[in-house]
C-alpha atoms as a PDB file:
ATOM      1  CA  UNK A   1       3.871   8.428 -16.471  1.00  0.00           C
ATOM      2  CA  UNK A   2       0.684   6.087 -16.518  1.00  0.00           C
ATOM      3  CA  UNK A   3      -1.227   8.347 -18.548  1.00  0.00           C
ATOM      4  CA  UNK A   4       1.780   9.086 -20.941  1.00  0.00           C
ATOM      5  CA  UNK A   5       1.275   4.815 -21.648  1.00  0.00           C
ATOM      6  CA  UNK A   6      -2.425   5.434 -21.926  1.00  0.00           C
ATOM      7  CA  UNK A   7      -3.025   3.864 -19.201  1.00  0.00           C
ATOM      8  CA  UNK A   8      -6.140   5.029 -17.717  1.00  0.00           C
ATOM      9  CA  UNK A   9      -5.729   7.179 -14.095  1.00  0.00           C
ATOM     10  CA  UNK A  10      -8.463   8.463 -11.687  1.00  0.00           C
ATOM     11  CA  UNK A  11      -6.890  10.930  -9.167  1.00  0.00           C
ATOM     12  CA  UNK A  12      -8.895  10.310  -6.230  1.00  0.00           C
ATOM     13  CA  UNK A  13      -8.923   8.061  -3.125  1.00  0.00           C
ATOM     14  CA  UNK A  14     -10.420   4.743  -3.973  1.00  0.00           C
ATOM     15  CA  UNK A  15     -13.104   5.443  -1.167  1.00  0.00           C
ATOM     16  CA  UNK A  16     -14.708   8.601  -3.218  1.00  0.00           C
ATOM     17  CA  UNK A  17     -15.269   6.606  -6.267  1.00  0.00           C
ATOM     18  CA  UNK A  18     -18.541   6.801  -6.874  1.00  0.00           C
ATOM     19  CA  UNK A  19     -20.757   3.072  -7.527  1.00  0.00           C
ATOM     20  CA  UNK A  20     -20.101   2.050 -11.168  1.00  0.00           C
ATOM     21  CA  UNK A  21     -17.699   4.936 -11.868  1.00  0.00           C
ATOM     22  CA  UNK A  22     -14.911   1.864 -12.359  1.00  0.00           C
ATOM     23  CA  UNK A  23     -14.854  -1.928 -13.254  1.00  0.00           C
ATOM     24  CA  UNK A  24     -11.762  -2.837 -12.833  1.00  0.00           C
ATOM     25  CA  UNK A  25      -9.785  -6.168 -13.186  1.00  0.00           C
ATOM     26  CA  UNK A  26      -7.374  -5.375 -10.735  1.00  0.00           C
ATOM     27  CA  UNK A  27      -6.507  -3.429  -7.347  1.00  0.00           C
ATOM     28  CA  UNK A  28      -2.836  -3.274  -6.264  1.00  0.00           C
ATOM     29  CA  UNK A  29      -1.691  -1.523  -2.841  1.00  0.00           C
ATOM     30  CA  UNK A  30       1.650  -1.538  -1.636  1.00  0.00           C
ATOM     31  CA  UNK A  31       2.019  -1.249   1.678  1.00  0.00           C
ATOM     32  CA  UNK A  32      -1.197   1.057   2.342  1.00  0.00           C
ATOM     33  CA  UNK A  33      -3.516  -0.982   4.661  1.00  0.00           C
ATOM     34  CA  UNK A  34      -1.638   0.135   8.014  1.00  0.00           C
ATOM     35  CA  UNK A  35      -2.161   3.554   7.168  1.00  0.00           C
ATOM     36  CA  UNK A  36      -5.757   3.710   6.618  1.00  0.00           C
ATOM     37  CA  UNK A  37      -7.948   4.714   9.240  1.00  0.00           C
ATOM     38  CA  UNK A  38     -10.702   2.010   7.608  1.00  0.00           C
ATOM     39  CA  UNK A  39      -8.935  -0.825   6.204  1.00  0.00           C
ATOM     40  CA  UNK A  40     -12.579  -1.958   6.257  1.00  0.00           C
ATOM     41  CA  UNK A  41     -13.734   0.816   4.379  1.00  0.00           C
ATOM     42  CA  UNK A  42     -11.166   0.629   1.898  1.00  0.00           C
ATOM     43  CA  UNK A  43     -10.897  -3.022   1.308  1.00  0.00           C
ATOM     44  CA  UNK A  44     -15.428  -2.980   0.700  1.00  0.00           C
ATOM     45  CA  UNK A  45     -14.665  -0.004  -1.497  1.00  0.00           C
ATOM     46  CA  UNK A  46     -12.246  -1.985  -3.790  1.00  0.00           C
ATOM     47  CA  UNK A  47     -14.761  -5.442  -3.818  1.00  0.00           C
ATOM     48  CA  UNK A  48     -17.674  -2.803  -5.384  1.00  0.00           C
ATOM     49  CA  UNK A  49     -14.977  -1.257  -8.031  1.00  0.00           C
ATOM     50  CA  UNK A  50     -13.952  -4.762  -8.773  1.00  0.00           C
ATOM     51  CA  UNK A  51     -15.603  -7.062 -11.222  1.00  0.00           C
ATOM     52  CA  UNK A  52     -16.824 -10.539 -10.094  1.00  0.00           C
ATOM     53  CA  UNK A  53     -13.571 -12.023 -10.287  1.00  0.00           C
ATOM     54  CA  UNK A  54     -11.386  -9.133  -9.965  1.00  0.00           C
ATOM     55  CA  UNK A  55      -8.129  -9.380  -8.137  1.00  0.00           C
ATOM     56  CA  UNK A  56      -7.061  -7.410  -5.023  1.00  0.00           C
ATOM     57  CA  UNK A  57      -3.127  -7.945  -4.745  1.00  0.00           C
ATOM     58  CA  UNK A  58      -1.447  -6.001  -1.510  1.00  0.00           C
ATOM     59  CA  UNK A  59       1.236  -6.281   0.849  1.00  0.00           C
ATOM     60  CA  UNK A  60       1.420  -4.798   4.597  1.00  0.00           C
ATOM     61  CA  UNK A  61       3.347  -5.368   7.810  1.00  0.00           C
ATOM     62  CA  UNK A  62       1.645  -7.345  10.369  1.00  0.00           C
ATOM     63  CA  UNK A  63       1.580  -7.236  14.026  1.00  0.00           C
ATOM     64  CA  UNK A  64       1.823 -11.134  14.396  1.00  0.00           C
ATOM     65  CA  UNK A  65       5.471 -11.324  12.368  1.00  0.00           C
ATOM     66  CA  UNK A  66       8.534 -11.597  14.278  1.00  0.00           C
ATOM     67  CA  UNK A  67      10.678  -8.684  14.785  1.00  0.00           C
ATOM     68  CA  UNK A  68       7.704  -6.692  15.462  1.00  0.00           C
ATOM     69  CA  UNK A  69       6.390  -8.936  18.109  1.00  0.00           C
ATOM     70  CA  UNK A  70      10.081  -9.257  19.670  1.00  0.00           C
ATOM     71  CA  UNK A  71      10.230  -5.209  19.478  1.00  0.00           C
ATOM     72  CA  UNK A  72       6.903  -4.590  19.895  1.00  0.00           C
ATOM     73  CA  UNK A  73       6.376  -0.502  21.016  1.00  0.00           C
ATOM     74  CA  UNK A  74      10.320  -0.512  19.520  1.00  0.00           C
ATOM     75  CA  UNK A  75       9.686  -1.398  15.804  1.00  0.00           C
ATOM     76  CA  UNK A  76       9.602   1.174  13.539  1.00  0.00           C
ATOM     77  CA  UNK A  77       6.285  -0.795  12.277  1.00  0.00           C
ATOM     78  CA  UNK A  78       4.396   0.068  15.400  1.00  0.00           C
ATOM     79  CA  UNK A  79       4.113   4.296  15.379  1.00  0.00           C
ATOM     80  CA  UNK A  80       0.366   6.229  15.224  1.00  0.00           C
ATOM     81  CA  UNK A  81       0.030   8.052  13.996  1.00  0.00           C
ATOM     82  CA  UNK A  82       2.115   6.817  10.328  1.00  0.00           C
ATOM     83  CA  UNK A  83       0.707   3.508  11.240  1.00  0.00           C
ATOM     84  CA  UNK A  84      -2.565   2.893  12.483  1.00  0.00           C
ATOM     85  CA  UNK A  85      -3.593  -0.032  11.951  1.00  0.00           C
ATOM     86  CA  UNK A  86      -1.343  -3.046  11.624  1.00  0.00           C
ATOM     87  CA  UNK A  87      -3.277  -6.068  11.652  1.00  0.00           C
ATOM     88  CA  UNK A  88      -2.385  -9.558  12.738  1.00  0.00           C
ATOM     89  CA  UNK A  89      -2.065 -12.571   9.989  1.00  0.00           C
ATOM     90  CA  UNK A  90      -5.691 -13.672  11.128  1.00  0.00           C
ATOM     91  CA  UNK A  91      -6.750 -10.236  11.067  1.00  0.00           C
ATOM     92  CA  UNK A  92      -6.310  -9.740   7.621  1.00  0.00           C
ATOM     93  CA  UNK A  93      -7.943 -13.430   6.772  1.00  0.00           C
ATOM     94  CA  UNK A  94     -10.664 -12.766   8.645  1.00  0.00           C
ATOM     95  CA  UNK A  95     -11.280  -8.720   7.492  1.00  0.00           C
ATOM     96  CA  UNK A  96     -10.896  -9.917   3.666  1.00  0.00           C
ATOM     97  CA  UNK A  97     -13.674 -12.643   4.762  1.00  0.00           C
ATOM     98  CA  UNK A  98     -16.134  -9.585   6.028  1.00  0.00           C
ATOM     99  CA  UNK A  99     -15.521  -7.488   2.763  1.00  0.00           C
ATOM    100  CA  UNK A 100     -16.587 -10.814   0.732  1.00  0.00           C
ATOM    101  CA  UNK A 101     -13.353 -11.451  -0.811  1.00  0.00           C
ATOM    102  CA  UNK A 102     -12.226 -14.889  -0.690  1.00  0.00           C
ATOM    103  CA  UNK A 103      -8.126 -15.537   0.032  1.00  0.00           C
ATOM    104  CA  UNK A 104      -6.670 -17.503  -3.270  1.00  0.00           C
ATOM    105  CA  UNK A 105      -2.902 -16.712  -1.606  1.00  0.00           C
ATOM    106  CA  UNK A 106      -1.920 -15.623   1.523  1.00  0.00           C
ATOM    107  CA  UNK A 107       2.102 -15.456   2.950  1.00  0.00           C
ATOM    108  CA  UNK A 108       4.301 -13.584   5.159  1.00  0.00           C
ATOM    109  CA  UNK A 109       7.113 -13.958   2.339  1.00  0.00           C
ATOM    110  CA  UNK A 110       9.735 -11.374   3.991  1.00  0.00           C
ATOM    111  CA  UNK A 111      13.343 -11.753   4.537  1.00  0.00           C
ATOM    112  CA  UNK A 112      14.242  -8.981   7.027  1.00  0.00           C
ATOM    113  CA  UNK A 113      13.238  -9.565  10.056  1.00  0.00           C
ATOM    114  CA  UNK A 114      16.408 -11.369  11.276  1.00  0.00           C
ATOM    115  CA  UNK A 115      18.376  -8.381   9.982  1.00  0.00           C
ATOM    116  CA  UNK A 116      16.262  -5.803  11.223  1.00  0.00           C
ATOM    117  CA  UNK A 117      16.213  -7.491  14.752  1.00  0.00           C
ATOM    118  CA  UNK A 118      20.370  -8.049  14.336  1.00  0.00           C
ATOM    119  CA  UNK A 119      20.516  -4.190  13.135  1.00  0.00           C
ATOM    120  CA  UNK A 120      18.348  -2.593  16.100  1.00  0.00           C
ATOM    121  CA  UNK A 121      20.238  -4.792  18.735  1.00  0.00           C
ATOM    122  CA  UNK A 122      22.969  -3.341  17.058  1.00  0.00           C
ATOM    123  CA  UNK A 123      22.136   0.332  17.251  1.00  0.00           C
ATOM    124  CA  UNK A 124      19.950  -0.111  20.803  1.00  0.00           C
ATOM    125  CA  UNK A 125      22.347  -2.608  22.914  1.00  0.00           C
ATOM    126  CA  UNK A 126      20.685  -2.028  26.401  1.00  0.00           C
ATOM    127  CA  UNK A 127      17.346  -3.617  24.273  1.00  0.00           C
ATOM    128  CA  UNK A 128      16.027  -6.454  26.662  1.00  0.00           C
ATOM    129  CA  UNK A 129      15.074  -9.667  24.558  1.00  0.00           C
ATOM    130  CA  UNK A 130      14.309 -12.806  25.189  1.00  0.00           C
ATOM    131  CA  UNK A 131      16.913 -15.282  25.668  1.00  0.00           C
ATOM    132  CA  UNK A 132      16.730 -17.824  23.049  1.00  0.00           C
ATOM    133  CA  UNK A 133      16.858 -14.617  20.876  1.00  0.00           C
ATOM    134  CA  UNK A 134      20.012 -13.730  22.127  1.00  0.00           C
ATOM    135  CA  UNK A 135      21.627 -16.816  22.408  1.00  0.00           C
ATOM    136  CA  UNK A 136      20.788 -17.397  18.441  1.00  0.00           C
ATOM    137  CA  UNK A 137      21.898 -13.841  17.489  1.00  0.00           C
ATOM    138  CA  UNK A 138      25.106 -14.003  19.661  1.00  0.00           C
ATOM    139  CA  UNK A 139      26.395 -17.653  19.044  1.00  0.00           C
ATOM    140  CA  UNK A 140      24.804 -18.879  15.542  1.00  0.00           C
ATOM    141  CA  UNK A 141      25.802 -18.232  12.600  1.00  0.00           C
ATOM    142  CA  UNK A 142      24.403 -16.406   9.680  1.00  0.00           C
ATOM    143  CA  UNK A 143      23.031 -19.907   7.984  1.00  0.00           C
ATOM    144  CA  UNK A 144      21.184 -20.364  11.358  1.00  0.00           C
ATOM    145  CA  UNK A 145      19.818 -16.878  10.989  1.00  0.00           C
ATOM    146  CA  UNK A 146      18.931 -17.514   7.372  1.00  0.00           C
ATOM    147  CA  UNK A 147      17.235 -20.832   8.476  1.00  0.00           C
ATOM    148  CA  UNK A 148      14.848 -19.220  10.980  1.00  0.00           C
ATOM    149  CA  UNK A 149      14.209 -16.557   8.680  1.00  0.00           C
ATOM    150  CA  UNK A 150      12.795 -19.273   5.875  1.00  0.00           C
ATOM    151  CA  UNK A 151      11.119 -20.755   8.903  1.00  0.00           C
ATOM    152  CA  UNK A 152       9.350 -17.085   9.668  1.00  0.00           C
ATOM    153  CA  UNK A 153       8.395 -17.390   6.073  1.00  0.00           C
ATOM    154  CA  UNK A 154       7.243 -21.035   5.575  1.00  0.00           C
ATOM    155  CA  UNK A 155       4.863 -20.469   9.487  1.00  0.00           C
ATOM    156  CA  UNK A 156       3.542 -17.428   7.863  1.00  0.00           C
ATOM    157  CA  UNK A 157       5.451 -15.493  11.170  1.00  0.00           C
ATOM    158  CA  UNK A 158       7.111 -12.944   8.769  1.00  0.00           C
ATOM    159  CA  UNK A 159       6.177  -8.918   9.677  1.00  0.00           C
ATOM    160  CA  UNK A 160       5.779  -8.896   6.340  1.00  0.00           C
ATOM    161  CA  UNK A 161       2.449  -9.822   4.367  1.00  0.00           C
ATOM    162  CA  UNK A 162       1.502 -10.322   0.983  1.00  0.00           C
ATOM    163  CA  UNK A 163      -1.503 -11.348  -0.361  1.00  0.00           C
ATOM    164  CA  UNK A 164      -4.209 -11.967  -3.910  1.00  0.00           C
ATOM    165  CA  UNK A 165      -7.856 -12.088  -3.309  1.00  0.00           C
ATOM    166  CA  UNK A 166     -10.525 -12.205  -5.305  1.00  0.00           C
ATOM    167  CA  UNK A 167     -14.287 -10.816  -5.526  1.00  0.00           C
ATOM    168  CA  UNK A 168     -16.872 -13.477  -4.578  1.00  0.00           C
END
């Protein structure tokens, strides 16, 4: 389809482009990182196809959000070997740092992780958690839940990352 809008396509993983073979502008990945072996690898392979300037633009789950850190070996986030590395909100920071890319935005924007906590307490009900956890899933109501949710967000405590860098 992106060659049909003459949009220019290289079949091939970002990490076997060869030095100077691409310039780009731009680098988007969609929920990739966690399933790289290297996010290292990959993320110093995009700053050398990107020109100075370029933009890196991804999203990933992190171990640091919420549900996963309340589910922890339960999530469906946390499962080698489909996801192998799932780094923590400081992770990332830090990683982008060591591949020379410096952070322009950085958020944990999601909006599920009070629904997918609700939905596996739902499905798993002998699921221990912790009791303030229970109490505000039992006897709060869904503006409560939608509250701490916009809190997860605002704290960056979301499982859900997304952020733009660019090439130093």
């Amino acid at each position: 389809a992106c060659r049909d809008k003459g949009i220019n396509v290289i079949n091939k993983p970002i990490e076997l482009l060869e030095e100077g073979e691409v310039n780009a502008g731009i680098v988007v990945a969609f929920d990739l990182l966690e399933h790289l072996f290297s996010p290292y690898k990959f993320l110093t392979t995009v700053h050398n196809v990107l020109k100075k300037g370029g933009v890196l633009y991804f999203t990933m789950p992190i171990v640091s959000g919420f549900d996963i850190q309340v589910l922890w070996e339960k999530s469906d986030n946390v499962y080698p070997p489909h996801h192998i590395n799932i780094l923590s909100f400081e992770g990332v920071k830090l990683l982008l740092y060591r591949s020379g890319f410096e952070v322009v935005e950085i958020s944990t924007p999601g909006k599920l992780d009070m629904d997918i906590l609700k939905n596996y307490i739902r499905e798993n009900s002998s699921i221990k958690i912790p009791r303030f956890i229970s109490y505000m899933l039992n006897q709060r109501d869904e503006s409560s839940h939608q509250s701490f949710q916009e809190f997860l967000q605002k704290n960056n405590l979301s499982s859900h990352l997304s952020c733009i860098a660019v090439k130093k």
